[in-house]
N, C-alpha and C. Protein backbone atom coordinates (compact mmCIF):
# COMPACT_ATOMS: atom_id res chain seq x y z
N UNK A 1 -53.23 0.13 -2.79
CA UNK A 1 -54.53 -0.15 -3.32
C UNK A 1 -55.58 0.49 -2.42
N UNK A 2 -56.66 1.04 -2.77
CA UNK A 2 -57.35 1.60 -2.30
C UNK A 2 -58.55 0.98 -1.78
N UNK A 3 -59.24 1.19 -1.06
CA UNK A 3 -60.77 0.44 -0.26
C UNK A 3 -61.65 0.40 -1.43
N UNK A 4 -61.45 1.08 -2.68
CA UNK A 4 -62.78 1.21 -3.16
C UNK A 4 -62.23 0.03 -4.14
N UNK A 5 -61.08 0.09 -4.88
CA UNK A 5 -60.57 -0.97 -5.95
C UNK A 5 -60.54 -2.53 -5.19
N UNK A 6 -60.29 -2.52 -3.56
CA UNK A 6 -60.21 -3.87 -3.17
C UNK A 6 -61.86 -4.52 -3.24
N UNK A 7 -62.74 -3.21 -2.98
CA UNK A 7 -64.19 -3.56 -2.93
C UNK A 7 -64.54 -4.17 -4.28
N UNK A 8 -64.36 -3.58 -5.31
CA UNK A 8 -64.35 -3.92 -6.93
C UNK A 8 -63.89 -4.92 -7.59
N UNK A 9 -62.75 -5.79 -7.02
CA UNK A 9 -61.68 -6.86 -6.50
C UNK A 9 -62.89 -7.88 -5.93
N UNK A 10 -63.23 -7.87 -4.44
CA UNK A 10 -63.92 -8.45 -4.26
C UNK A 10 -65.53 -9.16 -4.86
N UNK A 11 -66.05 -8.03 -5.31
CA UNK A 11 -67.34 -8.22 -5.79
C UNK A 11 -67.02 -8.60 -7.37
N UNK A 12 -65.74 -8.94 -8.25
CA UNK A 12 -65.76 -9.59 -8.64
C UNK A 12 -64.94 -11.41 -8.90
N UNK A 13 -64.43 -11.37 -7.71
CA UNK A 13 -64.21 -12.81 -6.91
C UNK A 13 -65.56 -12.97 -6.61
N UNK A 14 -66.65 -12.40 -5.79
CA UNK A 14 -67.49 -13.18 -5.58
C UNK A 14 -68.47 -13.49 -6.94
N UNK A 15 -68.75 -12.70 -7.65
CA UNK A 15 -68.89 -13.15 -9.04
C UNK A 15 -68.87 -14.05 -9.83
N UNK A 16 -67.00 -14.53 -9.83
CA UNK A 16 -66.36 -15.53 -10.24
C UNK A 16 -66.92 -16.76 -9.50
N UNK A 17 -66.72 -16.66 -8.17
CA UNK A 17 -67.02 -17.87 -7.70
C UNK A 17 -68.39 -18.02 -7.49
N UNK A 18 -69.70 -17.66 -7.67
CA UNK A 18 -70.89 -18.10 -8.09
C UNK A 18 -71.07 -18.30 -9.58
N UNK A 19 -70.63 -17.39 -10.54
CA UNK A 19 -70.18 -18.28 -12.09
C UNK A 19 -69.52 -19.98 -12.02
N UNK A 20 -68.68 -19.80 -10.85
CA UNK A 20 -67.94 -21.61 -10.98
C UNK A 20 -68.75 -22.50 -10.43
N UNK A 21 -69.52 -21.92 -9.54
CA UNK A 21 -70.46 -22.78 -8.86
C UNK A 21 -71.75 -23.33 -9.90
N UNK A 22 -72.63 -22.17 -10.21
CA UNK A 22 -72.95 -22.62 -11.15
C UNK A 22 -72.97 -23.64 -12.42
N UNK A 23 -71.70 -23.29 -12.62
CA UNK A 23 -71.19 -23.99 -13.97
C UNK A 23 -70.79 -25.33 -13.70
N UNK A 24 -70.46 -25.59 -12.21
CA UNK A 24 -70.36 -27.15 -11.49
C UNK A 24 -71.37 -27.70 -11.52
N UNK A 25 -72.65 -26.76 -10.81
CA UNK A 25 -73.98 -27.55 -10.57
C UNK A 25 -74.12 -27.52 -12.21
N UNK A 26 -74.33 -26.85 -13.24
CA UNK A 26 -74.70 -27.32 -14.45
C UNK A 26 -73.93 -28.82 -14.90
N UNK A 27 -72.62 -29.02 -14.61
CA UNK A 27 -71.73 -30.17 -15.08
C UNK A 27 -72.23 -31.26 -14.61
N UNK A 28 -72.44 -31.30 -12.71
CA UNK A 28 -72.76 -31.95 -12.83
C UNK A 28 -74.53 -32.57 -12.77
N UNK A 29 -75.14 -32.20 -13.34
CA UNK A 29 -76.57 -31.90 -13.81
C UNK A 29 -76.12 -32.85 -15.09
N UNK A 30 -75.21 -32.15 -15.90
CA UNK A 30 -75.09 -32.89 -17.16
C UNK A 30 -74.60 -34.32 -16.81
N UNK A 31 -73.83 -34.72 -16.18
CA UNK A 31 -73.26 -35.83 -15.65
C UNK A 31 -73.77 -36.96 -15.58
N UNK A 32 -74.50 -36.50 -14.78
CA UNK A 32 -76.00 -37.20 -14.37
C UNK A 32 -77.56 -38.04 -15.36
N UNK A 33 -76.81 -36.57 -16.17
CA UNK A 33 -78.31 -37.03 -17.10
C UNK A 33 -77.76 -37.79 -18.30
N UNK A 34 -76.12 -37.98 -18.28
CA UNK A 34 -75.57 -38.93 -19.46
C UNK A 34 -75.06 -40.23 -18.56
N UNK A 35 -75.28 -40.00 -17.69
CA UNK A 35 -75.22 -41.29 -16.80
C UNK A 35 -76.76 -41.89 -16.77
N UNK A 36 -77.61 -41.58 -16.57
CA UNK A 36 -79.04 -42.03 -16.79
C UNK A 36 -79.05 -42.40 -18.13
N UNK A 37 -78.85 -41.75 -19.14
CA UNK A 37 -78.87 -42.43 -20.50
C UNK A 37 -78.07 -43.13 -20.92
N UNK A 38 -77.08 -43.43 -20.16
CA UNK A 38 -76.16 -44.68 -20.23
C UNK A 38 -76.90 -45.86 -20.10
N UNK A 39 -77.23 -46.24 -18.93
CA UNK A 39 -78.26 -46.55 -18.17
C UNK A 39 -78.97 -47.12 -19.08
N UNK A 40 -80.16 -46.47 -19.64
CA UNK A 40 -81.03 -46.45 -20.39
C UNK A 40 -80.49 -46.82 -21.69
N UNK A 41 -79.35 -47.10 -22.23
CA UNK A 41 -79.09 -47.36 -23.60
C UNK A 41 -78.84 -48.68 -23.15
N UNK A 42 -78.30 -49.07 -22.32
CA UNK A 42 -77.51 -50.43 -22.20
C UNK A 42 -78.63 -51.52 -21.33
N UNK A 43 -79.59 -50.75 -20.90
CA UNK A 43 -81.06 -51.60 -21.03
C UNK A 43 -81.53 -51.82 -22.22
N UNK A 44 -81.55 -50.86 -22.97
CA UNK A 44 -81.93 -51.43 -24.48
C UNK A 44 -81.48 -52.42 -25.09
N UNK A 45 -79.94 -51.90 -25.22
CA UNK A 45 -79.26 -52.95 -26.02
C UNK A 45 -79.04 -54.73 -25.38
N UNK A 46 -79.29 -54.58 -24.10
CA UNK A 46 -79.81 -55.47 -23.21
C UNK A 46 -81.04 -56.40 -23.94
N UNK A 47 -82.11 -55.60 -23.92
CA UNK A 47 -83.51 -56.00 -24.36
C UNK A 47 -83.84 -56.31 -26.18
N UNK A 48 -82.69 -55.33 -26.34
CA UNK A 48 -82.83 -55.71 -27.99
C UNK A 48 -82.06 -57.27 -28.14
N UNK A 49 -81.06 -57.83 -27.73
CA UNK A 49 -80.26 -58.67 -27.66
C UNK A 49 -80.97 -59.76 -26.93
N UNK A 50 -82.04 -59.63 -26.07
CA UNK A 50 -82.74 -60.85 -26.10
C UNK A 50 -83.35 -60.88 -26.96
N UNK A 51 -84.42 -59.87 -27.43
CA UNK A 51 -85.60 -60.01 -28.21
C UNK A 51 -84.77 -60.88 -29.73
N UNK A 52 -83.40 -60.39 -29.99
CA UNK A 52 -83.05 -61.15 -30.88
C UNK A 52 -82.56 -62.56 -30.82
N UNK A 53 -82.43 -62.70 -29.49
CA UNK A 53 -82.42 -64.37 -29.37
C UNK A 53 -83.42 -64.85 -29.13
N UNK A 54 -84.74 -64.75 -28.57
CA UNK A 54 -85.76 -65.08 -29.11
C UNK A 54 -86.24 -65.08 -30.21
N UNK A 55 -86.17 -63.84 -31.24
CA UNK A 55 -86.38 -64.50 -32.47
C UNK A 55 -85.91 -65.69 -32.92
N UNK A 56 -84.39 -65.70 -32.98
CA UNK A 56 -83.34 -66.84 -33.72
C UNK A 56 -84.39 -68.07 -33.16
N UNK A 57 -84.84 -68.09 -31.60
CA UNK A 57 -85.47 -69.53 -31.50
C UNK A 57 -86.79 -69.80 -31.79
N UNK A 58 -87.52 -68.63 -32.19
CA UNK A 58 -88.77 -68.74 -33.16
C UNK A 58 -88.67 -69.38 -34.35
N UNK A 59 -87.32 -68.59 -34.95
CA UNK A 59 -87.26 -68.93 -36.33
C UNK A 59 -86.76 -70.76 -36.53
N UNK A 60 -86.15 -70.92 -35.60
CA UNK A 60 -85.72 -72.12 -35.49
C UNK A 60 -86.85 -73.02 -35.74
N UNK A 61 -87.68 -72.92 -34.42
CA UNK A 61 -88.98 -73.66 -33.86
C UNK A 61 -89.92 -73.65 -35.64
N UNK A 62 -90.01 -71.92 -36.45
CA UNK A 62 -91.02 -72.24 -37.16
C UNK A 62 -90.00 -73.25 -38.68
N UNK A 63 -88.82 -73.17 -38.39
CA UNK A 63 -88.49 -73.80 -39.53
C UNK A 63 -88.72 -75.35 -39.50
N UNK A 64 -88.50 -75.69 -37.80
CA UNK A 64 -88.51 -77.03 -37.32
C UNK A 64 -90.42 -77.83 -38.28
N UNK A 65 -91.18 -76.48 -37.58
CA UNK A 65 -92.20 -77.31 -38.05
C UNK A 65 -92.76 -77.13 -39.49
N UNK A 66 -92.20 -76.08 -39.93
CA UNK A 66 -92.15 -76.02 -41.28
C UNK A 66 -91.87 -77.35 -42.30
N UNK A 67 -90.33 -77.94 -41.44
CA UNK A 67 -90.47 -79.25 -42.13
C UNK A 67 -91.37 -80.22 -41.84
N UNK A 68 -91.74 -80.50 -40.44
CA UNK A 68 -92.96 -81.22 -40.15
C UNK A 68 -94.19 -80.97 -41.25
N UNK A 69 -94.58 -79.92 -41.84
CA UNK A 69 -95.96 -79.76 -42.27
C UNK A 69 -95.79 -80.40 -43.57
N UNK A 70 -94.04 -80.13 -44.15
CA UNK A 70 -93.77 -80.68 -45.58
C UNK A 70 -93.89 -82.09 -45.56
N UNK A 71 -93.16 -82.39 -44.42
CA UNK A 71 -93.44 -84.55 -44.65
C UNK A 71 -94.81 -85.10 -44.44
N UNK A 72 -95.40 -84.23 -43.72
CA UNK A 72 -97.10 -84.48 -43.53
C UNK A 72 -97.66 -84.29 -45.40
N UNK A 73 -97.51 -83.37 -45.31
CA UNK A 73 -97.71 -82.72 -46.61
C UNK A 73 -97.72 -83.46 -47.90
N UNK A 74 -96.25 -84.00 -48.00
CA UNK A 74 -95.96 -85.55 -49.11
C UNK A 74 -96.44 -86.54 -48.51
N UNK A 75 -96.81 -86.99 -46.91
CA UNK A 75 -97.32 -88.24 -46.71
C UNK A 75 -99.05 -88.74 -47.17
N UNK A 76 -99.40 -86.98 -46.98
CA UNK A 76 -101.31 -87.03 -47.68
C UNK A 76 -101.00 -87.41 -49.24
N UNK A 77 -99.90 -86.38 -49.99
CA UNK A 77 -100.33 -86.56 -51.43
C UNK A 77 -99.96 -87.94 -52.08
N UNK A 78 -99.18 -88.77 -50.71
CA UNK A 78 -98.70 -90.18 -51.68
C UNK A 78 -99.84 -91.10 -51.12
N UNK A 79 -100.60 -90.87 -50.38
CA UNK A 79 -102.06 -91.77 -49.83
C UNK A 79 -103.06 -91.21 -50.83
N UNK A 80 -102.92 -89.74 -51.30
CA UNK A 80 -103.76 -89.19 -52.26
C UNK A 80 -103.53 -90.22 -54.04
N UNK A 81 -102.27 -89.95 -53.65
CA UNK A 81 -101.99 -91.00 -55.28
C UNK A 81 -102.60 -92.49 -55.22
N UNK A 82 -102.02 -93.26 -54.18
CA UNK A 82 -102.69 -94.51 -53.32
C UNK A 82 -104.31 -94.85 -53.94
N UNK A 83 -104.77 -93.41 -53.61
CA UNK A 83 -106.81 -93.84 -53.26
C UNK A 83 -107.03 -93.56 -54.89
N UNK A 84 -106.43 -92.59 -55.52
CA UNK A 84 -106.11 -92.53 -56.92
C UNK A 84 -106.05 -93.46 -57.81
N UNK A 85 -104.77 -94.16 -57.51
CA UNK A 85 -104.59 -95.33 -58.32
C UNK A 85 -105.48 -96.86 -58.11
N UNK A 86 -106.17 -96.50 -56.61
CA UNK A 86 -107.21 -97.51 -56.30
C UNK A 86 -108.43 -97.34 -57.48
N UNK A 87 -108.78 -96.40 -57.74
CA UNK A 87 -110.33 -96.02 -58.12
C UNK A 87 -109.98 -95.98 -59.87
N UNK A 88 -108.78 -96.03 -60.23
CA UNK A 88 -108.76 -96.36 -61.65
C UNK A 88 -108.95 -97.41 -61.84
């Protein structure tokens, strides 16, 4: 083999191995940034999963007084019948 083909040899090993390097720092670049959005998804689904158990106990709370307003509600209209049947 000759000096000039080992030179040609070389300069493309070194080639190769700044292409691999590269392509590492790109990987792990990518790595990284699906590890951050991991991250970031499973805070969500975190935050969505309360926000939905807080609802459930909104909905609870407004059904709770929902019935409250109904027995209030029939307790005026049967005092309403009451003052009603007074004044006939």
């Amino acid at each position: 083999m000759s000096l000039e083909s080992l030179t040609q040899l070389e300069q493309k090993i070194v080639t190769l191995i700044d292409a691999f390097k590269t392509l590492k720092q790109e990987s792990d670049n990518l790595r990284e940034e699906l590890e951050d959005k991991t991250n970031n998804i499973n805070s969500l689904q975190s935050e969505r999963d309360s926000l939905q158990n807080e609802l459930s106990a909104l909905k609870g709370t407004l059904d709770e007084r929902q019935k409250k307003l109904d027995v209030a509600a029939e307790r005026i209209q049967e005092i309403l019948r009451k003052f009603e049947s007074i004044g006939q």
